[in-house]
Protein backbone atom coordinates (compact mmCIF):
# COMPACT_ATOMS: atom_id res chain seq x y z
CA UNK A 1 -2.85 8.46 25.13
CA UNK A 2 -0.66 10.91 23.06
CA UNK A 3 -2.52 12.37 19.89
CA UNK A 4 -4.70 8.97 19.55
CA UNK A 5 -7.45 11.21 20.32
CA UNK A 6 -7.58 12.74 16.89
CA UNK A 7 -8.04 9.67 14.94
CA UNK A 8 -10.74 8.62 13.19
CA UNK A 9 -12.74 5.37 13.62
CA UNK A 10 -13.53 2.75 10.88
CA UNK A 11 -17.37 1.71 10.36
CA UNK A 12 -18.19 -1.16 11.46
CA UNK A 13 -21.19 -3.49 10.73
CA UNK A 14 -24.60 -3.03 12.89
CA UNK A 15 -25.00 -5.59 14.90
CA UNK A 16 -28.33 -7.37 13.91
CA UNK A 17 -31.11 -10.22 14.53
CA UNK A 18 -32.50 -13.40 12.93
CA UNK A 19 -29.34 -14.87 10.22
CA UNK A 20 -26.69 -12.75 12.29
CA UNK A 21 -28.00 -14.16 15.84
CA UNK A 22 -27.67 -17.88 13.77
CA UNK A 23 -24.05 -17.11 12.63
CA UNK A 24 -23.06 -15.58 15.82
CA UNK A 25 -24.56 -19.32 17.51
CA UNK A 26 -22.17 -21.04 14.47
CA UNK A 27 -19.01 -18.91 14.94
CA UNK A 28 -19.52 -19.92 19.10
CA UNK A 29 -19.93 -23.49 18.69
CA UNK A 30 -17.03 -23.76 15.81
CA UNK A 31 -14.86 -21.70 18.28
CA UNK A 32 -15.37 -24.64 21.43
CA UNK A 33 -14.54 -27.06 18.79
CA UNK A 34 -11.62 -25.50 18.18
CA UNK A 35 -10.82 -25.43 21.83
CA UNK A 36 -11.82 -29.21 22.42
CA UNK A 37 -8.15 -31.48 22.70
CA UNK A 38 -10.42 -34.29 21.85
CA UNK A 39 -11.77 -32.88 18.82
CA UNK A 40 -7.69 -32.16 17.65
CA UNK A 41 -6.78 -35.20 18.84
CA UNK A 42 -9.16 -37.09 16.51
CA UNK A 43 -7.93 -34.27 13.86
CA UNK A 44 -4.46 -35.56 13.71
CA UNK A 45 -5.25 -39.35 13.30
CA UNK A 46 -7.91 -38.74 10.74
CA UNK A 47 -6.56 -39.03 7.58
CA UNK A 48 -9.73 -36.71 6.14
CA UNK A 49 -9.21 -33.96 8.71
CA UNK A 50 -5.58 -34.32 9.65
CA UNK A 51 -4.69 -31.82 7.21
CA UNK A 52 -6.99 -29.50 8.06
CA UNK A 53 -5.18 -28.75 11.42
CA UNK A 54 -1.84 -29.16 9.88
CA UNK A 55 -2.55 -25.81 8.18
CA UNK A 56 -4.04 -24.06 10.73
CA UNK A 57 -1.00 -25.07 13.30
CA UNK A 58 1.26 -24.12 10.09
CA UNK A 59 -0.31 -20.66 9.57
CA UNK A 60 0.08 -19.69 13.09
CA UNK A 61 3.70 -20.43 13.31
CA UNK A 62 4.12 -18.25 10.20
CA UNK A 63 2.30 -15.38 12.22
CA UNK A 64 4.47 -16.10 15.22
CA UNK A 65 7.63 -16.32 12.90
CA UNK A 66 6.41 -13.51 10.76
CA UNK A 67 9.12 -10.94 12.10
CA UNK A 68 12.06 -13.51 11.19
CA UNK A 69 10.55 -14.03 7.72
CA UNK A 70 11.13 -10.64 7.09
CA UNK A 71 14.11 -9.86 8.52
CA UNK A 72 15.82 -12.87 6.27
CA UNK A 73 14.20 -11.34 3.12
CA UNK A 74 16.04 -7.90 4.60
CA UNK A 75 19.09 -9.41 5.37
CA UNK A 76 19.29 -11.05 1.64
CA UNK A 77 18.21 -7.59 0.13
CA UNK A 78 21.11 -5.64 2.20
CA UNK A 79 24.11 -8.14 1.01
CA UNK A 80 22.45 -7.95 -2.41
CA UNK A 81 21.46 -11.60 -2.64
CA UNK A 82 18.58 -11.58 -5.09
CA UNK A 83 20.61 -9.35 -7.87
CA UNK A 84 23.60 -11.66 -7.35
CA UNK A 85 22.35 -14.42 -7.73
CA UNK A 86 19.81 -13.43 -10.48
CA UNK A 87 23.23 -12.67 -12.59
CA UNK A 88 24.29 -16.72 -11.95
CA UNK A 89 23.59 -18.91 -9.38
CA UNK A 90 26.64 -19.91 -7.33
CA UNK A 91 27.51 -21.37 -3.94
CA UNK A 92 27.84 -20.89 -0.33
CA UNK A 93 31.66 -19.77 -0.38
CA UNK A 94 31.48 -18.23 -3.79
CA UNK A 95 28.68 -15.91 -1.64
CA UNK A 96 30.64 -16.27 1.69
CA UNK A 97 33.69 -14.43 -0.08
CA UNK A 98 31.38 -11.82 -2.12
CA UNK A 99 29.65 -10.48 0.63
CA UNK A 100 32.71 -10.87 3.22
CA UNK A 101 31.00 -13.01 5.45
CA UNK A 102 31.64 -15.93 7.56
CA UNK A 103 30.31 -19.49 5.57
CA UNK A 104 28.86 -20.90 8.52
CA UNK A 105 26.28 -17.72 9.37
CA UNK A 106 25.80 -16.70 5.99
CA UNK A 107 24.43 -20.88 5.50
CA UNK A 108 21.56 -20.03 8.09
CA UNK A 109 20.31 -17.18 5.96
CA UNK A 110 21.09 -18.89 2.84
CA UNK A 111 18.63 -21.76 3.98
CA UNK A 112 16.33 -20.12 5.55
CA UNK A 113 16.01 -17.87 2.72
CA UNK A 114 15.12 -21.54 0.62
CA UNK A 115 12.40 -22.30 3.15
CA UNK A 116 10.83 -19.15 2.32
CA UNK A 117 10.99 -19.61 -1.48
CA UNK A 118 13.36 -16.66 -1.77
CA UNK A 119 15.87 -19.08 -2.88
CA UNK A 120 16.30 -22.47 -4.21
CA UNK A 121 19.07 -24.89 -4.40
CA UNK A 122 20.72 -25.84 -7.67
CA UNK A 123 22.84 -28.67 -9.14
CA UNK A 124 26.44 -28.58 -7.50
CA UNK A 125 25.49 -27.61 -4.08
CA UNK A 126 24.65 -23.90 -5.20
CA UNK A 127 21.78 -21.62 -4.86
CA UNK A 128 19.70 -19.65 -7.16
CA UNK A 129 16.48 -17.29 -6.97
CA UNK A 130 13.23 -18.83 -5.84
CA UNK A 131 10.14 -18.07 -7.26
CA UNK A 132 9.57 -15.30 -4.56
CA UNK A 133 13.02 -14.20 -4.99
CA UNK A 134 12.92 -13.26 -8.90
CA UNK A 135 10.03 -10.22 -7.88
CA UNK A 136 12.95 -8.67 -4.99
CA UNK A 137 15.63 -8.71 -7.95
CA UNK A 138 14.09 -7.35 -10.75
CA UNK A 139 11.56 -4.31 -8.86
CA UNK A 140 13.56 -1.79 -6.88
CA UNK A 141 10.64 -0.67 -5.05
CA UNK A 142 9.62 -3.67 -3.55
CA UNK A 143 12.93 -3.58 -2.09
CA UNK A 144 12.70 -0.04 -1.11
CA UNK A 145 9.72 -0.81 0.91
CA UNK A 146 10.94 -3.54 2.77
CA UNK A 147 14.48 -1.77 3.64
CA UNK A 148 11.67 1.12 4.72
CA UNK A 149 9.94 -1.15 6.76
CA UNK A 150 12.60 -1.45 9.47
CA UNK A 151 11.49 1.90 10.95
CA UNK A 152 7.63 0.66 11.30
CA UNK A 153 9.15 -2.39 13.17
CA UNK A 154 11.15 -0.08 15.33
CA UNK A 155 8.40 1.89 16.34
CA UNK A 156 6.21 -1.53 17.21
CA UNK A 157 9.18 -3.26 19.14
CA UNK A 158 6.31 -2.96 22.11
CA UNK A 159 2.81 -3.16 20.39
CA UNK A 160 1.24 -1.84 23.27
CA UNK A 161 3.24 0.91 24.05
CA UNK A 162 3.11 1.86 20.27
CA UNK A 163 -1.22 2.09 19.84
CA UNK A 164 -1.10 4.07 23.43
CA UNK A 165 1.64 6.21 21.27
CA UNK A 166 1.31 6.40 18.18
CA UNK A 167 2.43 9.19 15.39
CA UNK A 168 5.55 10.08 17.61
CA UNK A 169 8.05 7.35 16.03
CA UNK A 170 10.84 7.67 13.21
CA UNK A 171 7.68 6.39 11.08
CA UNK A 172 6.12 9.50 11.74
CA UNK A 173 9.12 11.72 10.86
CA UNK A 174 9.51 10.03 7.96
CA UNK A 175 6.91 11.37 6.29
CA UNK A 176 6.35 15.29 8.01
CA UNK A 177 3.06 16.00 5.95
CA UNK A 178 0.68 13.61 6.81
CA UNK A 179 1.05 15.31 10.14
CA UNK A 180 1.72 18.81 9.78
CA UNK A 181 -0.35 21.33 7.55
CA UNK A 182 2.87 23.30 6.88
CA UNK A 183 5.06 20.96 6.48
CA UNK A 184 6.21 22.71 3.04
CA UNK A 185 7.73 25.73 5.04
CA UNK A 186 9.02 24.21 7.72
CA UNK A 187 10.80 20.70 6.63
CA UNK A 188 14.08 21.01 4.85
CA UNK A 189 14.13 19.64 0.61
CA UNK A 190 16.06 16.47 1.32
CA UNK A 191 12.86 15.26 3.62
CA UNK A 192 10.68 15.56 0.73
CA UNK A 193 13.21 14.17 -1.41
CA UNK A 194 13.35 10.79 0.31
CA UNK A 195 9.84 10.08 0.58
CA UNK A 196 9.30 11.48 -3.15
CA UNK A 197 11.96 8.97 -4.03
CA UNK A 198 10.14 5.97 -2.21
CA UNK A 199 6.75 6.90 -3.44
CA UNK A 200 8.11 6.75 -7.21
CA UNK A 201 9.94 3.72 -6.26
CA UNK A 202 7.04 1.55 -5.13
CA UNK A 203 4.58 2.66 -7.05
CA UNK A 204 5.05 0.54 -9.96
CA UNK A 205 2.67 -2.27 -9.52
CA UNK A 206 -0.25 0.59 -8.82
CA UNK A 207 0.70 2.40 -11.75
CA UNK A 208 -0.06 -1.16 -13.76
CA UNK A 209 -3.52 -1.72 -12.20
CA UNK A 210 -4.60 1.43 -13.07
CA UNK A 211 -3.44 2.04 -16.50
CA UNK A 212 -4.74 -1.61 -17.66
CA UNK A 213 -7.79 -0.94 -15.57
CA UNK A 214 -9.29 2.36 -16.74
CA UNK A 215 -9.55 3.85 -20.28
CA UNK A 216 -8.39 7.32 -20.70
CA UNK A 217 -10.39 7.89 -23.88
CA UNK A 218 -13.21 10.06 -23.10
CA UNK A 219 -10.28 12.71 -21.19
CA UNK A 220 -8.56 15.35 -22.92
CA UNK A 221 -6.50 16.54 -19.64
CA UNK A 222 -5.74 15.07 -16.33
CA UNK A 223 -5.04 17.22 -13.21
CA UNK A 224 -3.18 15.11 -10.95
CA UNK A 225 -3.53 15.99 -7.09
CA UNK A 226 -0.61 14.34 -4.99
CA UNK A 227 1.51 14.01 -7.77
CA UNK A 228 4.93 13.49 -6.23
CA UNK A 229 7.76 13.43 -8.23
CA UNK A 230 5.03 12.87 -11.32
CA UNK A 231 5.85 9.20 -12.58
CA UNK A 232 2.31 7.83 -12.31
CA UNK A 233 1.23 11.45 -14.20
CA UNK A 234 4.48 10.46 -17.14
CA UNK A 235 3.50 6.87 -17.13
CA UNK A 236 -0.06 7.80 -17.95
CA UNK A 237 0.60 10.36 -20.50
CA UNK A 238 3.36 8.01 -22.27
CA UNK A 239 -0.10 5.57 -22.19
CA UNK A 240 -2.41 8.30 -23.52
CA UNK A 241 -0.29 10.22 -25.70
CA UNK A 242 -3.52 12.60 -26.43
CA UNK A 243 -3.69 13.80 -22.98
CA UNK A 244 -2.46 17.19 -21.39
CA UNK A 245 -1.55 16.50 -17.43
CA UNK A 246 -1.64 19.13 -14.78
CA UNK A 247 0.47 17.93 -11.64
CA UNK A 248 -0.44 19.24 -8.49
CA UNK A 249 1.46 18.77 -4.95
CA UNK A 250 3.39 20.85 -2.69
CA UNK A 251 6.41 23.09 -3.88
CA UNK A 252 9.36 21.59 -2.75
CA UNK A 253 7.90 18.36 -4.13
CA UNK A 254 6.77 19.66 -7.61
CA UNK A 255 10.42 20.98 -7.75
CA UNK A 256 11.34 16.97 -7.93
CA UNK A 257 8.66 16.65 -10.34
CA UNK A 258 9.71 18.87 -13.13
CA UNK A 259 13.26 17.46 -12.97
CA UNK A 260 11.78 14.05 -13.49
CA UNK A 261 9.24 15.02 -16.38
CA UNK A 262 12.11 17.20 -18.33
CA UNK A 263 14.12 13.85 -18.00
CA UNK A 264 11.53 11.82 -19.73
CA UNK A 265 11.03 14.85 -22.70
CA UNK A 266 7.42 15.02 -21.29
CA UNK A 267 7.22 18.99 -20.25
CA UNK A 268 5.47 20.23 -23.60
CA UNK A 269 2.04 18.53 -22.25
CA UNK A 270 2.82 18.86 -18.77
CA UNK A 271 1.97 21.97 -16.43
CA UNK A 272 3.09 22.37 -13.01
CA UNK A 273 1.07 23.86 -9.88
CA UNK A 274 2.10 24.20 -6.56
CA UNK A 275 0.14 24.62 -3.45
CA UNK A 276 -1.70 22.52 -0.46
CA UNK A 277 -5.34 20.90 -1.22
CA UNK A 278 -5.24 21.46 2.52
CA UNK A 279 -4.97 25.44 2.05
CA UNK A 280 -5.43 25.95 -1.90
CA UNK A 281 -8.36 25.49 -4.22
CA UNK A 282 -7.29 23.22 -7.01
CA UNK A 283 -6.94 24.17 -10.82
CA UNK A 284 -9.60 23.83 -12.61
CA UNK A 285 -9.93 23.15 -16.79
CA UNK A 286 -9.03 19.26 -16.33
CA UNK A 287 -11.96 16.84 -16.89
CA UNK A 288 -10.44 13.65 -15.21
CA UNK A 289 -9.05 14.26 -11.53
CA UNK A 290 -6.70 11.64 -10.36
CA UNK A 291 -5.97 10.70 -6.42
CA UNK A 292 -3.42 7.68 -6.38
CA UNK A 293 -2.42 6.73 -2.79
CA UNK A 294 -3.69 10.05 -1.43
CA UNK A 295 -6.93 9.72 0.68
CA UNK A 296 -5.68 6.91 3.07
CA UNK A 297 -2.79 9.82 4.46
CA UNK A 298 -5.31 11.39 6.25
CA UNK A 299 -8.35 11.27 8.03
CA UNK A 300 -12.02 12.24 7.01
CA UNK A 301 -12.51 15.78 7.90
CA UNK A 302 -9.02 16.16 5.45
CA UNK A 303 -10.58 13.67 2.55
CA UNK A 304 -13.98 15.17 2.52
CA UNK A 305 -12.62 18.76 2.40
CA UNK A 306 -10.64 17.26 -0.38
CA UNK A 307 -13.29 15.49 -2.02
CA UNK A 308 -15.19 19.09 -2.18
CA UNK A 309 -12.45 21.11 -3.73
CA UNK A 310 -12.06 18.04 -6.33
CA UNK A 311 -15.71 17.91 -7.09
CA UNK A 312 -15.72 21.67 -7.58
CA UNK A 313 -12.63 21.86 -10.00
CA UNK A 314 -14.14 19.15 -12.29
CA UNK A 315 -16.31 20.46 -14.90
CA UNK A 316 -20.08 19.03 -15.32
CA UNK A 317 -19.60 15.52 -16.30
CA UNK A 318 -16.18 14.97 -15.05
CA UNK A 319 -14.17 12.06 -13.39
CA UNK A 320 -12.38 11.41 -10.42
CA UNK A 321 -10.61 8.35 -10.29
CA UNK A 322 -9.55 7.47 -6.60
CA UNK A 323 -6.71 4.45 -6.40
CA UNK A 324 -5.02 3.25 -3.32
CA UNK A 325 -5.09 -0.05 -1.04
CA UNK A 326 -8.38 -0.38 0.45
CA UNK A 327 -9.86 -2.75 3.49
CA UNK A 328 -12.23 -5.73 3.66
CA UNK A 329 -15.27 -4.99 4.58
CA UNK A 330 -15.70 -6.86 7.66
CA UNK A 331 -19.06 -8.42 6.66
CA UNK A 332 -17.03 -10.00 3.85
CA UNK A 333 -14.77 -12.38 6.08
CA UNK A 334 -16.31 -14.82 4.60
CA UNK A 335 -14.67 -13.98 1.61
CA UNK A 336 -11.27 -15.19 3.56
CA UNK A 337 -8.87 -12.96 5.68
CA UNK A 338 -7.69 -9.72 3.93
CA UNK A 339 -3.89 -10.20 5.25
CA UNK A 340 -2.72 -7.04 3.64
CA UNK A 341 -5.13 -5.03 6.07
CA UNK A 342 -3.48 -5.84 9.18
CA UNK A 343 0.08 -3.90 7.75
CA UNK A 344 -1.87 -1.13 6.02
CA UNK A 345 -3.85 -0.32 9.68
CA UNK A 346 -0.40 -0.23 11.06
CA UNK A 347 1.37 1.32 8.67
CA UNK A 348 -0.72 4.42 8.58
CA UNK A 349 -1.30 4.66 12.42
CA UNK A 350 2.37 4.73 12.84
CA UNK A 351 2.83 7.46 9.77
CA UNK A 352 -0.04 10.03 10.77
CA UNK A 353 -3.55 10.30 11.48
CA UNK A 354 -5.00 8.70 8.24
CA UNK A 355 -6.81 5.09 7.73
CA UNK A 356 -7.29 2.20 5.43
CA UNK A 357 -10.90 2.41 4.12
CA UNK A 358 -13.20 0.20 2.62
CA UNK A 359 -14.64 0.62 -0.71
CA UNK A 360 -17.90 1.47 0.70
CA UNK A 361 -16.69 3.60 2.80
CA UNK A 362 -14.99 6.20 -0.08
CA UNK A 363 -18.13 5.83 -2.00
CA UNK A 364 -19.92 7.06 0.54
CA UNK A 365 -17.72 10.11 1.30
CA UNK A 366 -17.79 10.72 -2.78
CA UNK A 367 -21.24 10.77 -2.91
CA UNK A 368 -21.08 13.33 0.49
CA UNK A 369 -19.24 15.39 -1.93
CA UNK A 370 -21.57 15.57 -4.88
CA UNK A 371 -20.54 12.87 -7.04
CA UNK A 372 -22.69 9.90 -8.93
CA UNK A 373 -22.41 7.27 -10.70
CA UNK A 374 -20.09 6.10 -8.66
CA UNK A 375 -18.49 2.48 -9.33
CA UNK A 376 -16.13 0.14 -7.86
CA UNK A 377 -14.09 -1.08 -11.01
CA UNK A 378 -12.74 -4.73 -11.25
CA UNK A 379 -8.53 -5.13 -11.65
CA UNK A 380 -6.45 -8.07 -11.32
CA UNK A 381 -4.37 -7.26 -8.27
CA UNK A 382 -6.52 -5.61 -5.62
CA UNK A 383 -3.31 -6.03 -3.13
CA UNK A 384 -1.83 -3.10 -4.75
CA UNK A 385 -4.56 -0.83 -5.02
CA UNK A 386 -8.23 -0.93 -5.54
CA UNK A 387 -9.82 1.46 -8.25
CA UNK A 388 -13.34 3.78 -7.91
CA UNK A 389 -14.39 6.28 -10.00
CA UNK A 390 -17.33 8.88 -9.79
CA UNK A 391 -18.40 11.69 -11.84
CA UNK A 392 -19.83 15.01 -11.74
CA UNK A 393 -23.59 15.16 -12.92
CA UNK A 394 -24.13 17.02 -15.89
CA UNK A 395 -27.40 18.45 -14.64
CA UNK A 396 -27.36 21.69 -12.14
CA UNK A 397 -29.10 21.06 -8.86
């Protein structure tokens, strides 16, 4: 079973009596409709319910088709389609002869690329960007993430195989920390280098939920634990131009940092301190504590040790805002399925030994730590990250 052993498991709901018997009854008798050829027969020529099957057929072709999908959104991104053809739109041999390719191949990805609403035909037989296209040709780190997606899909060419073995893939090497507690003396600079770079590449759209989400007001410094290469930490102080920001991560990744922050003219209100939450105590004299796309790396016994040293570096009445993508709760299928959950659960097994949590599920290891007045805040685009916040009580215990 390889290291499996160490991970953690998710909670799940208690199973219960009375309105959860009744749904379970529901959820079996919708399930042998489902299964009845009768009932789909009569689907199909029922004008009122024929499209109801329609989709669900539809939506499990795209699961079943879901690798291809993304390997024609790969294959446009590697000959540079989007940015080409975000320039001017032009047609198939004007492309054939750009990206040295052969008219009649490059014509299957060219089309399927339309069916996917990457691309869209234009007057005189020539293509253009699609609505889903404009996104990949304009944001680098959406296209960083995909091209960095082809080693998770190596290491799940056999599903099985993979969950009986996971954490032992390229995924896995990719990013040494998430498995190794010394990692920072033993990995060479160009390791944290490339995931530094991808980590400030894609985290754009988080850096956006946050900053419109949460006012910085109330703070006069911001210790930042995680920080990378320190471009949500310069986004947020070019935001709040009152703030001081302390940047904390390991050494060889800090290094990145400071070249990034003396690019940007930022270094008189920034302070740099290297060192391993895993090993180190944090700095204190920061009343807001920031943790974007931190917690779901690792697993509990590594977040609530975390959580502690966070919750003692604040002062009485200070913040910690936690940000990353978070899970469903199951009990909220209702709600509809949470599609992004079934890459994050991957995504993280095959990386290291951390999880995708629920909301519920940080609050509750928060509060474990000492904080209150924990909330859940609202932001527009909870596929990018979700957004709680807790704070310190101002009254000794």
């Amino acid at each position: 079973m390889g290291v499996n052993h160490k991970l953690d498991l998710a909670s799940l709901p208690a199973s219960g009596h009375g309105a959860d018997a009744w749904h379970d009854r529901f959820l079996a008798w919708l399930e042998r409709l489902y299964a009845s050829p009768r009932l789909y027969s009569f689907s199909l020529t029922n004008p009122l319910t024929r499209w109801v099957t329609r989709r669900r057929t539809q939506k499990l072709f795209d699961l079943m088709a879901g690798f291809v999908h993304t390997q024609v959104m790969l294959g446009c991104i590697r000959l540079d389609l989007f940015k080409m053809l975000h320039q001017a739109p032009a047609d198939l041999h004007q492309i054939a002869a750009r990206v040295n390719m052969p008219a009649p191949v490059l014509q299957r990805l060219l089309l399927s690329a339309v069916s996917l609403n990457l691309l869209e035909c234009r007057s005189g037989a020539r293509f253009g960007l699609g609505p889903l296209g404009v996104p990949l040709a304009t944001h680098d780190g959406i296209a960083a993430m995909i091209e960095h997606n082809h080693l998770l899909y190596a290491d799940m060419q056999d599903p099985v195989g993979f969950l009986n073995n996971a954490w032992q893939g390229d995924m896995a090497a990719y990013w040494p920390y998430a498995h190794d507690a010394n990692a920072a003396t033993r990995e060479p600079q160009d390791k944290f280098s490339r995931y530094s770079d991808l980590m400030a590449a894609s985290q754009g759209f988080v850096i956006e939920e946050i900053l419109s989400s949460y006012f910085f007001d109330e703070h006069q410094c911001v210790l930042d634990v995680g920080a990378g290469k320190g471009r949500f930490a310069s986004e947020m102080a070019v935001h709040a131009p009152h703030l001081k920001v302390k940047l904390f991560d390991l050494p060889p990744v800090l290094e990145l940092a400071k070249a990034n922050v003396q690019q940007r003219g930022l270094s008189d209100r920034m302070s740099f301190h290297p060192g391993s939450f895993l090993h180190d105590a944090l700095p204190t004299g920061a009343d807001l504590i920031t943790l974007v796309r931190v917690a779901h790396d690792h697993p509990d016994d590594v977040v609530r040790q975390l959580l502690q040293k966070i919750h003692a570096a604040l002062p009485l009445g200070g913040v910690l805002l936690l940000a990353e993508p978070m899970a469903q709760a199951l009990s909220e299928s209702y709600a509809g399925p949470a599609q992004s959950d079934a890459y994050f659960h991957f995504y993280l097994l095959a990386m290291g030994a951390g999880r995708l949590r629920t909301p519920e599920e940080l609050m509750h290891l928060m509060a474990e730590a000492g904080f209150g007045q924990i909330e859940h805040l609202p932001n527009a685009m909870p596929i990018h990250a979700q957004l709680i916040v807790g704070r310190k009580s101002k009254c000794l215990p």
